[in-house]
Protein backbone atom coordinates (compact mmCIF):
# COMPACT_ATOMS: atom_id res chain seq x y z
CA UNK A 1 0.00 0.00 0.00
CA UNK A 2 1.86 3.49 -1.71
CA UNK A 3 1.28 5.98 1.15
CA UNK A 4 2.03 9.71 -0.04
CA UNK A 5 3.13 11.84 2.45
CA UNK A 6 1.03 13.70 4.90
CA UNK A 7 -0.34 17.08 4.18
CA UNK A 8 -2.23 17.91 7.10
CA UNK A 9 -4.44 20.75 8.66
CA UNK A 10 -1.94 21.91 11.12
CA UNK A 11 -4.06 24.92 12.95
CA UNK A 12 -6.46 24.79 15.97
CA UNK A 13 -10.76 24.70 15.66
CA UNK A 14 -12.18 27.63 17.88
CA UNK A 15 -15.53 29.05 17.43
CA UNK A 16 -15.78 27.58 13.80
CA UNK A 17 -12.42 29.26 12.85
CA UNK A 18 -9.39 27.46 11.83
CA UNK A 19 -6.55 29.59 13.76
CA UNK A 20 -2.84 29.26 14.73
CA UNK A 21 -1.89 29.78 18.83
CA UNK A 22 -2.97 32.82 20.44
CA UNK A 23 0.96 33.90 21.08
CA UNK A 24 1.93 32.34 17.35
CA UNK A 25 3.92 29.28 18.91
CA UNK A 26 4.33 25.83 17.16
CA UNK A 27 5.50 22.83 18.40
CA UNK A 28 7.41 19.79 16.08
CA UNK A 29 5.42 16.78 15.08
CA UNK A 30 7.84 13.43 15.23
CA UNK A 31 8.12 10.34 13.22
CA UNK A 32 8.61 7.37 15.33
CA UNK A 33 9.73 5.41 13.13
CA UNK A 34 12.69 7.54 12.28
CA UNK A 35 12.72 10.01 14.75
CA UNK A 36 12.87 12.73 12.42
CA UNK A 37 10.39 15.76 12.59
CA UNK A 38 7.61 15.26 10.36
CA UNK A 39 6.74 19.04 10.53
CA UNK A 40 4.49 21.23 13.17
CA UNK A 41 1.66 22.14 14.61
CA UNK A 42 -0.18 25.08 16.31
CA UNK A 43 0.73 25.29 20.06
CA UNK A 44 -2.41 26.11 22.16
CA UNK A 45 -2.72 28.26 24.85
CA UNK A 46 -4.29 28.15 27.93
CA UNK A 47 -6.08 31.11 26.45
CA UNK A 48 -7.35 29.56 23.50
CA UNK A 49 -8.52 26.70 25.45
CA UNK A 50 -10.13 29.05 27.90
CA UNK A 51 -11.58 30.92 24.32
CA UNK A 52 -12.82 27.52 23.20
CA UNK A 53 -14.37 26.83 26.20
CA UNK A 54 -16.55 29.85 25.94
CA UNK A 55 -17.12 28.89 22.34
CA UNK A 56 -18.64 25.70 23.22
CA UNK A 57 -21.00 27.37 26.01
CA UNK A 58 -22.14 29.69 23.81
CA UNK A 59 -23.13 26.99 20.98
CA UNK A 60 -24.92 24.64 23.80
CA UNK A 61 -26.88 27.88 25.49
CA UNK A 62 -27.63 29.81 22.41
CA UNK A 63 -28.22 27.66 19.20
CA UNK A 64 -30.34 25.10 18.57
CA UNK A 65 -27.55 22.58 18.36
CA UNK A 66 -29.37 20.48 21.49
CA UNK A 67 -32.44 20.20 20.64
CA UNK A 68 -32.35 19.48 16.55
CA UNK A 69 -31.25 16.07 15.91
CA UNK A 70 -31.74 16.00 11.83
CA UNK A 71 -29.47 18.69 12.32
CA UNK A 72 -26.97 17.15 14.16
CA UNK A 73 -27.73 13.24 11.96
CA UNK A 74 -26.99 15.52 8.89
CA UNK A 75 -23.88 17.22 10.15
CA UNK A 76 -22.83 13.45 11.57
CA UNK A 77 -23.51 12.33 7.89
CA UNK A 78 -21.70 15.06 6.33
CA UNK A 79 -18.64 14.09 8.40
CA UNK A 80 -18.88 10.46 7.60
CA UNK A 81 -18.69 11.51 4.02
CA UNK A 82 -15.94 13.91 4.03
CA UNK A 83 -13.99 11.78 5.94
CA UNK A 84 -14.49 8.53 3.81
CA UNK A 85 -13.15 11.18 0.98
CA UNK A 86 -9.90 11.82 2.90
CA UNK A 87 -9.44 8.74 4.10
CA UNK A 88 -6.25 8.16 2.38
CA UNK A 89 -4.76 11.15 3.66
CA UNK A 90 -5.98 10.53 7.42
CA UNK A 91 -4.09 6.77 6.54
CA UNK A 92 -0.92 8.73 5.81
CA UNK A 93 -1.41 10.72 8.86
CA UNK A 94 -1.98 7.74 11.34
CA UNK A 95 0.83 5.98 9.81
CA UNK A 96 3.80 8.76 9.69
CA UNK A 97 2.63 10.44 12.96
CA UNK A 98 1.59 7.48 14.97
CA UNK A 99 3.97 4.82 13.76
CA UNK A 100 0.80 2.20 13.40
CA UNK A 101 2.00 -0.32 10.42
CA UNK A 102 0.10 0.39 7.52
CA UNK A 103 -1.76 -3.23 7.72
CA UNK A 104 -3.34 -2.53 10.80
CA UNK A 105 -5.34 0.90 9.56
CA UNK A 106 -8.56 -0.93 8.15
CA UNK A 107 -8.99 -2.01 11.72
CA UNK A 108 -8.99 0.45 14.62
CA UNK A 109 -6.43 2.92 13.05
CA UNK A 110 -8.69 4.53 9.92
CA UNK A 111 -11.51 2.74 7.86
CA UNK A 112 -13.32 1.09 10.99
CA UNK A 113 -13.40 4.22 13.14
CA UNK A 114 -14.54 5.93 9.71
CA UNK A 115 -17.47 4.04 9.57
CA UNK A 116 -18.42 3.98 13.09
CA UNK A 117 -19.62 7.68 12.36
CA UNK A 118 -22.40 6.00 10.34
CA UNK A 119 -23.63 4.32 13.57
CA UNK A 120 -23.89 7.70 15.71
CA UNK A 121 -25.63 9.74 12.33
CA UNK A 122 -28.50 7.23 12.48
CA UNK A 123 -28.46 7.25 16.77
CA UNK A 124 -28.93 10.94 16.82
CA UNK A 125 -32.40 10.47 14.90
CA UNK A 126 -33.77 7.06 16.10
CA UNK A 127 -32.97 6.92 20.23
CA UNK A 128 -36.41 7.93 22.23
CA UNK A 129 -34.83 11.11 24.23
CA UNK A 130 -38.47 11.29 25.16
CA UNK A 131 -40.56 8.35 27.03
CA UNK A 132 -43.68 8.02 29.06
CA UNK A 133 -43.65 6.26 31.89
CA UNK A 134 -46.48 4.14 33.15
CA UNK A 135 -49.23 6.23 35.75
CA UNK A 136 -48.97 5.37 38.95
CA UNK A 137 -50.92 6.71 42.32
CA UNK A 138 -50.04 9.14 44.63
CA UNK A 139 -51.82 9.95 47.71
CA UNK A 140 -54.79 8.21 46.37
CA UNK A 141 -54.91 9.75 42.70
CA UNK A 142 -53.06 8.85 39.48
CA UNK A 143 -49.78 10.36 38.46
CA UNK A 144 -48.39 10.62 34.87
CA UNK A 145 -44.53 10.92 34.33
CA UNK A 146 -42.53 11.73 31.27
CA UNK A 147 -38.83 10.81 31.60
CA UNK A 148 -35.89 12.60 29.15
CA UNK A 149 -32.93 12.43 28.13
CA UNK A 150 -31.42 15.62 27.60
CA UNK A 151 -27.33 16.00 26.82
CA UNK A 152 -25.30 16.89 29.19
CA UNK A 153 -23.54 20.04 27.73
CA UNK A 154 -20.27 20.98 26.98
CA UNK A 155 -17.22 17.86 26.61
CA UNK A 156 -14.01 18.23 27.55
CA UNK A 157 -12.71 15.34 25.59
CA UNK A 158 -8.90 14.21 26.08
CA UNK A 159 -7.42 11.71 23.73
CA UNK A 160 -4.28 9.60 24.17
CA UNK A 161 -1.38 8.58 20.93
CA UNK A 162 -2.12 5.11 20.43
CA UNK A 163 -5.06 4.97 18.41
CA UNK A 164 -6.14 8.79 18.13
CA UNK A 165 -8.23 9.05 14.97
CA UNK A 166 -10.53 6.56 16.64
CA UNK A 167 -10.75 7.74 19.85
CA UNK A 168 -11.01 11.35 18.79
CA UNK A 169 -14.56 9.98 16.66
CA UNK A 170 -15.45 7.25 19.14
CA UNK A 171 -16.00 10.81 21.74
CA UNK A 172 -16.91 13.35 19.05
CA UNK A 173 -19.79 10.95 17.45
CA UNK A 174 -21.72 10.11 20.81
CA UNK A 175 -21.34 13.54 22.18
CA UNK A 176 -22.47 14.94 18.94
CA UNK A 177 -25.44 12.85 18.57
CA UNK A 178 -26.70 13.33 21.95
CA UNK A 179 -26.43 17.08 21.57
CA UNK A 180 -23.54 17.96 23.35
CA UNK A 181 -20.62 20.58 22.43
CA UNK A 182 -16.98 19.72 22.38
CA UNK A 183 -13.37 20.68 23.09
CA UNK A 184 -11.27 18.20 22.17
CA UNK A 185 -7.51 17.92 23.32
CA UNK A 186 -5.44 15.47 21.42
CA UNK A 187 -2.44 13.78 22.79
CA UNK A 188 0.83 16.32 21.79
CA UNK A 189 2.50 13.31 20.00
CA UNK A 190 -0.48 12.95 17.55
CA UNK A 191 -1.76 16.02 16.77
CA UNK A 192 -2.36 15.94 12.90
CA UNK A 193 -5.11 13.34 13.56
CA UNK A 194 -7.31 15.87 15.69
CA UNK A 195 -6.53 19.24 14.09
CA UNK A 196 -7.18 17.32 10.28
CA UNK A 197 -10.52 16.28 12.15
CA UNK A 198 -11.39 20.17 12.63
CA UNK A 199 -10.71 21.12 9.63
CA UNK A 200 -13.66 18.71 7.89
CA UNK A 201 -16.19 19.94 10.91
CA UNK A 202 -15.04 23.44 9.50
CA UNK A 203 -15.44 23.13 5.89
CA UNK A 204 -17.66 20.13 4.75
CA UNK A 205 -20.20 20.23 7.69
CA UNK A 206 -23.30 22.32 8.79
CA UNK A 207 -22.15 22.00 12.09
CA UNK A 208 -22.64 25.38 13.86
CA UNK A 209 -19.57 27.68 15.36
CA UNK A 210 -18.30 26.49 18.62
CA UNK A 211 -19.79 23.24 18.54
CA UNK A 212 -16.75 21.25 17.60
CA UNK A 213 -13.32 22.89 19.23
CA UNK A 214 -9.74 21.53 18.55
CA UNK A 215 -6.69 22.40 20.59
CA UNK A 216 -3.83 20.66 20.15
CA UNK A 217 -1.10 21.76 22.81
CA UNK A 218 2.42 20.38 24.11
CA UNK A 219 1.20 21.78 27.19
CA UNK A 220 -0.84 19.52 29.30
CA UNK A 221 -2.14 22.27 32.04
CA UNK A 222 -4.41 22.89 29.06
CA UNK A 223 -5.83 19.55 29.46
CA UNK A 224 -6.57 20.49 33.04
CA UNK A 225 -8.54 23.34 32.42
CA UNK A 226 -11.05 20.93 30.08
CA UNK A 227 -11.50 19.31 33.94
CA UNK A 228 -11.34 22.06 36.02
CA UNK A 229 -13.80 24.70 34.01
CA UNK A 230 -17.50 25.10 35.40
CA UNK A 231 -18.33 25.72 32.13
CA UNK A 232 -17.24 22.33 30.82
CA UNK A 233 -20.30 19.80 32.61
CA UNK A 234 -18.29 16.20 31.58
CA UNK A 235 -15.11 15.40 30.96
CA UNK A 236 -14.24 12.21 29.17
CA UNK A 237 -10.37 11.06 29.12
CA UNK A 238 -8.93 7.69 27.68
CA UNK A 239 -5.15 7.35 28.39
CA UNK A 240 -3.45 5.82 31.89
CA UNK A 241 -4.57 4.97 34.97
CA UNK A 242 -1.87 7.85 36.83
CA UNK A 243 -3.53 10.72 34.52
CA UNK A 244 -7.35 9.52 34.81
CA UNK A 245 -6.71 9.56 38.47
CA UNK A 246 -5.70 13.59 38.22
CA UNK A 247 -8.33 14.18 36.17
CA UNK A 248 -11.17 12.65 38.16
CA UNK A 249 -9.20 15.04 40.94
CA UNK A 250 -9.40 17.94 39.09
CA UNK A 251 -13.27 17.38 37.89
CA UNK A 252 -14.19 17.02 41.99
CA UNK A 253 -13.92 20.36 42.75
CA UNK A 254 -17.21 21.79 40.39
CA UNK A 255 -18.39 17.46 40.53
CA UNK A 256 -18.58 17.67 36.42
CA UNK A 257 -19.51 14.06 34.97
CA UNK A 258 -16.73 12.14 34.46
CA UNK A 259 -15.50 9.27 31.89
CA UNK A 260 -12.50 7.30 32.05
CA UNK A 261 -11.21 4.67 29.88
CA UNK A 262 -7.73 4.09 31.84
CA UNK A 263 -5.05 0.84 31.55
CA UNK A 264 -5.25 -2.80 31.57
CA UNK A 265 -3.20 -5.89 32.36
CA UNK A 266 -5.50 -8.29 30.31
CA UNK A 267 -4.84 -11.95 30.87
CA UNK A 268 -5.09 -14.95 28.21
CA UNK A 269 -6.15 -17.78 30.53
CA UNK A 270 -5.47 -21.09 28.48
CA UNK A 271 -7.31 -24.54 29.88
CA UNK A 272 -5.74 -27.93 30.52
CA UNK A 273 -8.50 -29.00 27.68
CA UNK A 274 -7.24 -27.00 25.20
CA UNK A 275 -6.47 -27.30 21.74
CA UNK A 276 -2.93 -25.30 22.22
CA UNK A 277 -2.24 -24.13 18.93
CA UNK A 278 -5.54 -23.10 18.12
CA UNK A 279 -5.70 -21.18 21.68
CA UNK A 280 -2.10 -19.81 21.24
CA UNK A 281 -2.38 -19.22 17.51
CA UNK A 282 -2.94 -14.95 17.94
CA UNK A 283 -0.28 -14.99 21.08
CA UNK A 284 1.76 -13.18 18.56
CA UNK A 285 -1.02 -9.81 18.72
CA UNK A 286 0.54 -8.84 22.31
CA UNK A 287 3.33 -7.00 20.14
CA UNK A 288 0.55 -5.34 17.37
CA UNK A 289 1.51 -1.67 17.33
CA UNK A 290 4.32 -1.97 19.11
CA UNK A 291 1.88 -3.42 22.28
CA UNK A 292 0.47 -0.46 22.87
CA UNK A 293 -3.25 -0.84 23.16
CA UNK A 294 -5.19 -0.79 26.63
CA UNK A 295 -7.11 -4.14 25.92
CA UNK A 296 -4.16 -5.99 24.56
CA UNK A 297 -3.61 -9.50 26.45
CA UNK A 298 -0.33 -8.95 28.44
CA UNK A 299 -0.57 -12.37 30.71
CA UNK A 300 -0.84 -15.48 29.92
CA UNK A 301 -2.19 -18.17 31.90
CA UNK A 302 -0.84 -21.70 31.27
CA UNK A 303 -1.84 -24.77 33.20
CA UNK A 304 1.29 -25.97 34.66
CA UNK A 305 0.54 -29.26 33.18
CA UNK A 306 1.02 -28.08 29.84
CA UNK A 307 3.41 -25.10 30.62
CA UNK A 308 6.13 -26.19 28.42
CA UNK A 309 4.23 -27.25 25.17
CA UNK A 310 2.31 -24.02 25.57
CA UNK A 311 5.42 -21.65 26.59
CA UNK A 312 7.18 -23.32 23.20
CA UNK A 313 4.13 -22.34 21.23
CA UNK A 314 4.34 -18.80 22.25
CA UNK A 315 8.31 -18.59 21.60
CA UNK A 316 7.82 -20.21 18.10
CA UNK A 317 4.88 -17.38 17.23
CA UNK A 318 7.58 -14.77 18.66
CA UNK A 319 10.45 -15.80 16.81
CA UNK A 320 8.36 -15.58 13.67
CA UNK A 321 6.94 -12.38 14.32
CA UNK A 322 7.34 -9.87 11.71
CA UNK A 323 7.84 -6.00 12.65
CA UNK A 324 9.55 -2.95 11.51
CA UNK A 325 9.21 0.17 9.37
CA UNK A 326 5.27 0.69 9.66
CA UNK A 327 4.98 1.61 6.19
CA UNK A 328 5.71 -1.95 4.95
CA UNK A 329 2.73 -3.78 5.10
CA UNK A 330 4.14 -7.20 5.86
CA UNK A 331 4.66 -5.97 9.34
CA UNK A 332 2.17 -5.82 12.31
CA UNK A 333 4.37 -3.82 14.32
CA UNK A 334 5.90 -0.81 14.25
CA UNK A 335 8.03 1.62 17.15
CA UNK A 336 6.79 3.09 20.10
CA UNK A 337 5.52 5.98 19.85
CA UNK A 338 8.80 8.39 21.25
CA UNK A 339 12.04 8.01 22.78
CA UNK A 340 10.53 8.44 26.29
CA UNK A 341 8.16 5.26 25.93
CA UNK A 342 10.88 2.88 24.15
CA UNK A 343 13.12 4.16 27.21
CA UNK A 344 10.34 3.31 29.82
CA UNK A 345 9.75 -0.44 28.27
CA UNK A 346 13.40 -0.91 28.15
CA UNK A 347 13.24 -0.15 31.78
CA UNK A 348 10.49 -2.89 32.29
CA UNK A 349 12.77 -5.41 30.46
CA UNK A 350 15.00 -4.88 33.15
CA UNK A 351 13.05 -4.70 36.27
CA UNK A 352 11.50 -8.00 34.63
CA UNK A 353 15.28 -9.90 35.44
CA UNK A 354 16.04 -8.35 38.20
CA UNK A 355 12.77 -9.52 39.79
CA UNK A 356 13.38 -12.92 38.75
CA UNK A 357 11.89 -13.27 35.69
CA UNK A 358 13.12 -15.79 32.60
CA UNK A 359 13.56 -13.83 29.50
CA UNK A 360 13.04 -16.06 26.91
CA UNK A 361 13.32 -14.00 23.70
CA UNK A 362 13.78 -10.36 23.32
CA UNK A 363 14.20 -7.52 25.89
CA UNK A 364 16.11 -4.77 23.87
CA UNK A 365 16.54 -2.45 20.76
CA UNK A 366 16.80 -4.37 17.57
CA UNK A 367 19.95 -3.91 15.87
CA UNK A 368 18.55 -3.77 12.24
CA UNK A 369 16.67 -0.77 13.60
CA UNK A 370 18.64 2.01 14.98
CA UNK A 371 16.79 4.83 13.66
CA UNK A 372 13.60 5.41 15.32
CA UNK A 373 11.82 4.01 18.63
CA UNK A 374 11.91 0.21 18.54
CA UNK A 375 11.61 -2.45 21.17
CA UNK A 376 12.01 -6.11 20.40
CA UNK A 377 9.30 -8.34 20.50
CA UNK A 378 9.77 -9.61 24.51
CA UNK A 379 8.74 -13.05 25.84
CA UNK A 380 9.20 -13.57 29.74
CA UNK A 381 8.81 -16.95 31.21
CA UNK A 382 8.33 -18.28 34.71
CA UNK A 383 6.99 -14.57 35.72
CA UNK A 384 5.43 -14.40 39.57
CA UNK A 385 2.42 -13.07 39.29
CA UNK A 386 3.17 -10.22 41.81
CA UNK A 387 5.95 -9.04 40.55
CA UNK A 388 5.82 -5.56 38.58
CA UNK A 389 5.87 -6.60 35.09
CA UNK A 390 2.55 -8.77 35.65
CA UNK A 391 1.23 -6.06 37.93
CA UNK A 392 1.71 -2.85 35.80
CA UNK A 393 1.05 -1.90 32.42
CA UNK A 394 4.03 -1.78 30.40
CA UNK A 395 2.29 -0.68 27.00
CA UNK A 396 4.85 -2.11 25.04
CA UNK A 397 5.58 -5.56 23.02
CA UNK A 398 6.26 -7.24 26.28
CA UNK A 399 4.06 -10.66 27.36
CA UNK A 400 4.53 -12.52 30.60
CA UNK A 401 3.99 -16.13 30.48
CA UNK A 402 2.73 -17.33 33.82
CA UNK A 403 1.81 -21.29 35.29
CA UNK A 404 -1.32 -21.62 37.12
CA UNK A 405 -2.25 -25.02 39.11
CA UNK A 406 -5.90 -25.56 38.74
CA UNK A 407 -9.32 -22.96 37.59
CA UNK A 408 -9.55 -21.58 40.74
CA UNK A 409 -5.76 -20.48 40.71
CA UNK A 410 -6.34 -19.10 37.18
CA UNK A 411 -9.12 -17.10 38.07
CA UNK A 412 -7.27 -15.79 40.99
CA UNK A 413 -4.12 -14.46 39.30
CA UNK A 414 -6.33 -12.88 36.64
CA UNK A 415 -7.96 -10.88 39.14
CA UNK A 416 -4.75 -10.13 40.76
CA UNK A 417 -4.13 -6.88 39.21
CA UNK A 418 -6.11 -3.73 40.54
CA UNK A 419 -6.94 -3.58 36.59
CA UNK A 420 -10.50 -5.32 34.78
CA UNK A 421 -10.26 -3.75 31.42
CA UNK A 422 -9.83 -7.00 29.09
CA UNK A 423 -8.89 -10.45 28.63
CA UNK A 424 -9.60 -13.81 26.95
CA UNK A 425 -10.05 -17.55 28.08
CA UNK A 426 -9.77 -20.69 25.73
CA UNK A 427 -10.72 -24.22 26.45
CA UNK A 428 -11.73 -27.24 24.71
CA UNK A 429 -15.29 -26.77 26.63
CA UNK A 430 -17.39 -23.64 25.74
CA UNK A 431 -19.40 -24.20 29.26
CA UNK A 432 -16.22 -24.35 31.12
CA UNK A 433 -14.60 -21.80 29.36
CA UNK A 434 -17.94 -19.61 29.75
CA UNK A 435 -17.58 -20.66 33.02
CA UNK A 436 -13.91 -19.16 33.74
CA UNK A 437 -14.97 -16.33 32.21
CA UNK A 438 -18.16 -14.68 34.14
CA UNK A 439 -15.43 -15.10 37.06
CA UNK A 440 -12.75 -12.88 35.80
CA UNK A 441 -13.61 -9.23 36.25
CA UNK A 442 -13.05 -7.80 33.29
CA UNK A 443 -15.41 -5.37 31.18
CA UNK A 444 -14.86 -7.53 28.11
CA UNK A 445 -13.37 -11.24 27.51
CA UNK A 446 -13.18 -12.89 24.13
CA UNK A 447 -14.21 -16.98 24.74
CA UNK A 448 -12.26 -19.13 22.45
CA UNK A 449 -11.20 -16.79 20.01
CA UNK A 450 -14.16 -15.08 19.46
CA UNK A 451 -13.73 -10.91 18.87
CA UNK A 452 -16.52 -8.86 20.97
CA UNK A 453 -15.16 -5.70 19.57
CA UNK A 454 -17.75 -3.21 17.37
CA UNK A 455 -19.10 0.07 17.40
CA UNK A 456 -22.44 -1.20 19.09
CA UNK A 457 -20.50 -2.97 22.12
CA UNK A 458 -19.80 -1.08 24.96
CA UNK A 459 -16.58 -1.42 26.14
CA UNK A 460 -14.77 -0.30 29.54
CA UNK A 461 -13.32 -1.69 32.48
CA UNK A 462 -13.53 -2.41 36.27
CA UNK A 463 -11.83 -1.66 39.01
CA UNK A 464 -8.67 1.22 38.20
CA UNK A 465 -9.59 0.52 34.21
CA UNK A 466 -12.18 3.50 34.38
CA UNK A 467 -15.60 4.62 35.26
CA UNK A 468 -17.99 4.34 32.60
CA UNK A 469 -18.40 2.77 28.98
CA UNK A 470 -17.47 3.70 25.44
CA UNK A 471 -19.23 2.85 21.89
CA UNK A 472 -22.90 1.15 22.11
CA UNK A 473 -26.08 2.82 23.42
CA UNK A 474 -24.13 2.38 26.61
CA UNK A 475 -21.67 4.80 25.81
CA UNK A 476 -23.95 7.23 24.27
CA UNK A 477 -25.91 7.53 27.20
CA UNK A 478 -22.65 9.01 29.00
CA UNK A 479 -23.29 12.22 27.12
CA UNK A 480 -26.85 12.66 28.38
CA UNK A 481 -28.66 13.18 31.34
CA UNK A 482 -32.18 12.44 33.21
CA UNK A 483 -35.20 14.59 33.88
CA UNK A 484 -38.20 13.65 34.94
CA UNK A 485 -41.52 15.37 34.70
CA UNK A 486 -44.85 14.97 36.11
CA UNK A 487 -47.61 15.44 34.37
CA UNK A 488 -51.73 15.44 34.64
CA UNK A 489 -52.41 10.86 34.10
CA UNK A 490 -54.20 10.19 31.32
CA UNK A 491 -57.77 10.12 31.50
């Protein structure tokens, strides 16, 4: 797949206007996969995050953005169009900007998320904002109630690197359809895929001033104000657990709604009934995009009775693994995403054998690849469940291969991790492995291969993977809130 270079929309959205930074500043866009600057991109202000703030106040208050839904499924519509016409540009982006190998952007990077849109165009028109409940009596005499769903108001929405074009529409197209107003804040190492975004709501879309804001900024106080600001009523944030945790913080103080898709330490829990190489035949996907995916299995569970068969399996798939320059679509992975995070999984790796785990395959910077931010694919064996690297989330190629003596012990060291974001079970069984699976606590598990993820599924996590869910009626109901009204019964 020929990708031309990007040529992206580098300024910010505010109040419908496609500007550069308030004081003129720029910051430098880097290729991870040769750490070479791609270009730049307007540097927001705290001030023009303040000014966008306003912007999207104004459009909830004073237009009639909230209550017109064929307004807002048109303007959803005209996105999904413009955006299926660009698509090969917004590819290009992904690709130079995020380092995601070109094979992987039907999927989650590009197409996929493209279409998505689709879903929330047609939500906005057919969900019942409006219901009547059933009369009941009161103090002897009949009561009629209407409940309804109105949206909750201006979004702060903060997106993360790893898979930004789709997590910049997976917020935008709920929040849009429910009648909500946005500020969105990309992550500073993706950029292009947020301010490209603004310029299509600018220029192919009815969509009124101020109801769709972009600021990118390498300054992350301006992220903080999105939380902080009594003017913003929800703030939505996928990225790690650390940051949702100072976010949630920051929204107490004026107790603003608050979504948070946050980090995971998914485990693969494999059965002693098993069919191993079907069951282990995806083991590879723990290094897709360089690992660095929230729901990614990072743990996996092998009956000790089988521990070595398995554990060969896994090394095999490894050793066979193909990754590299991004733009070549035989490979499935590409770098990290900067210098900082290819430092901090390095540092993993090491903590990993110094805590006492085997390192099987792996564990450094691959010598064919100097240039750029690359991390071997990494295979640990014999790895204590306690110990850091099968605690924390390493967001990197990096899986931790760990024996388990019975179900029961299984289930236990898959709930050992203050995460529940992810995870999968296989078994020869479908009961059993059903079984094993309502017992792991975990917003989503895949049962012998089977993928649960689409735009209609909501998806989230337990424990300190988030508050909240994301895609599905589910998630567009985080947007909106409840009012009830009583009215005369009927007669």
């Amino acid at each position: 797949m020929a990708l031309a270079p990007p040529s992206p929309e580098t300024r910010n959205l505010i109040d419908g206007e496609l500007v550069e930074a308030s004081n003129g500043a720029r910051f430098e866009n880097v290729d991870p996969a040769t750490g070479d600057v791609l270009g730049d991109c307007a540097d927001g202000t705290k001030d023009d995050a303040l000014a966008a703030v306003a912007a999207a106040r104004r459009a909830f208050d004073e237009t009639s953005w909230r209550e017109d839904a064929a307004l807002r499924a048109r303007c959803l519509g005209q996105l999904l169009e413009a955006l299926r016409e660009e698509k090969e540009t917004l590819r290009s982006i992904v690709v130079h900007e995020v380092g995601a190998p070109v094979s992987t952007t039907p999927f989650m990077q590009v197409d996929d998320p493209i279409q998505m849109v689709a879903y929330w165009a047609e939500l906005a028109e057919s969900y019942a904002f409006e219901r009547r409940l059933e009369d009941v009596p009161y103090l002897g005499q009949p009561q009629g109630r209407i409940l309804r769903r109105e949206p909750a108001g201006v979004v702060g929405a903060i997106t993360p690197w790893n898979v930004p074009l789709y997590l910049n529409l997976a917020k935008l197209g709920p929040a849009l359809a429910a009648g909500c107003t946005v500020v969105l804040k990309p992550a500073p190492d993706t950029p292009w895929c947020a301010t490209h975004l603004g310029r299509l709501v600018a220029e192919r879309t009815d969509l009124p001033a101020g109801v769709v804001n972009v600021v990118a900024s390498s300054d992350h106080g301006v992220g903080e104000i999105l939380a902080t600001d009594p003017r913003v009523d929800l703030v939505t944030f996928t990225g790690s657990t650390a940051t949702g945790r100072r976010v949630m913080e920051c929204a107490s103080a004026t107790l603003k709604k608050v979504f948070l898709e946050l980090g995971g330490k998914s485990a693969h829990v494999v059965l002693d009934d098993a069919k191993l190489d079907k069951a282990l035949a995806m083991v590879g996907t723990t290094c897709v995009h360089g690992g660095q995916g929230c729901a990614i299995n990072t743990r996996l569970l092998l009956p000790r009775s089988r521990y070595d068969e398995g554990l060969a399996i896994a090394r095999a798939a490894f050793e066979s693994w193909s990754y590299g320059d991004p733009r070549d679509p035989r490979n499935l992975q590409g770098p990290q995403i900067s210098r900082r995070q290819q430092e901090r999984v390095l540092a993993y790796v090491e903590k990993g054998r110094r805590e006492g785990a085997r390192l099987v395959l792996g564990g450094g910077v691959p010598k064919h690849l100097p240039r750029g931010f690359y991390v071997e694919p990494t295979l640990f064996a014999d790895v204590d469940p306690d110990s850091t690297i099968a605690q924390e989330e390493i967001f990197g190629p990096v899986l931790c291969v760990i024996p388990y003596e019975d179900d029961d012990d299984a289930v236990r060291i898959a709930n050992g991790t203050p995460y529940g974001l992810s995870g999968s079970v296989s078994g020869g069984s479908l009961e059993r492995a059903l079984g094993v699976a309502r017992r792991i606590r975990s917003g989503t598990l895949s049962v012998n291969g089977a993928q649960w993820f689409h735009v209609d599924t909501p998806f989230g996590g337990m424990g300190q993977s988030g508050i909240g869910r994301e895609n599905g009626r589910e998630g567009f109901e985080e947007y909106l809130e409840t009012k009830v009204m009583a009215v005369p019964a009927r007669r």
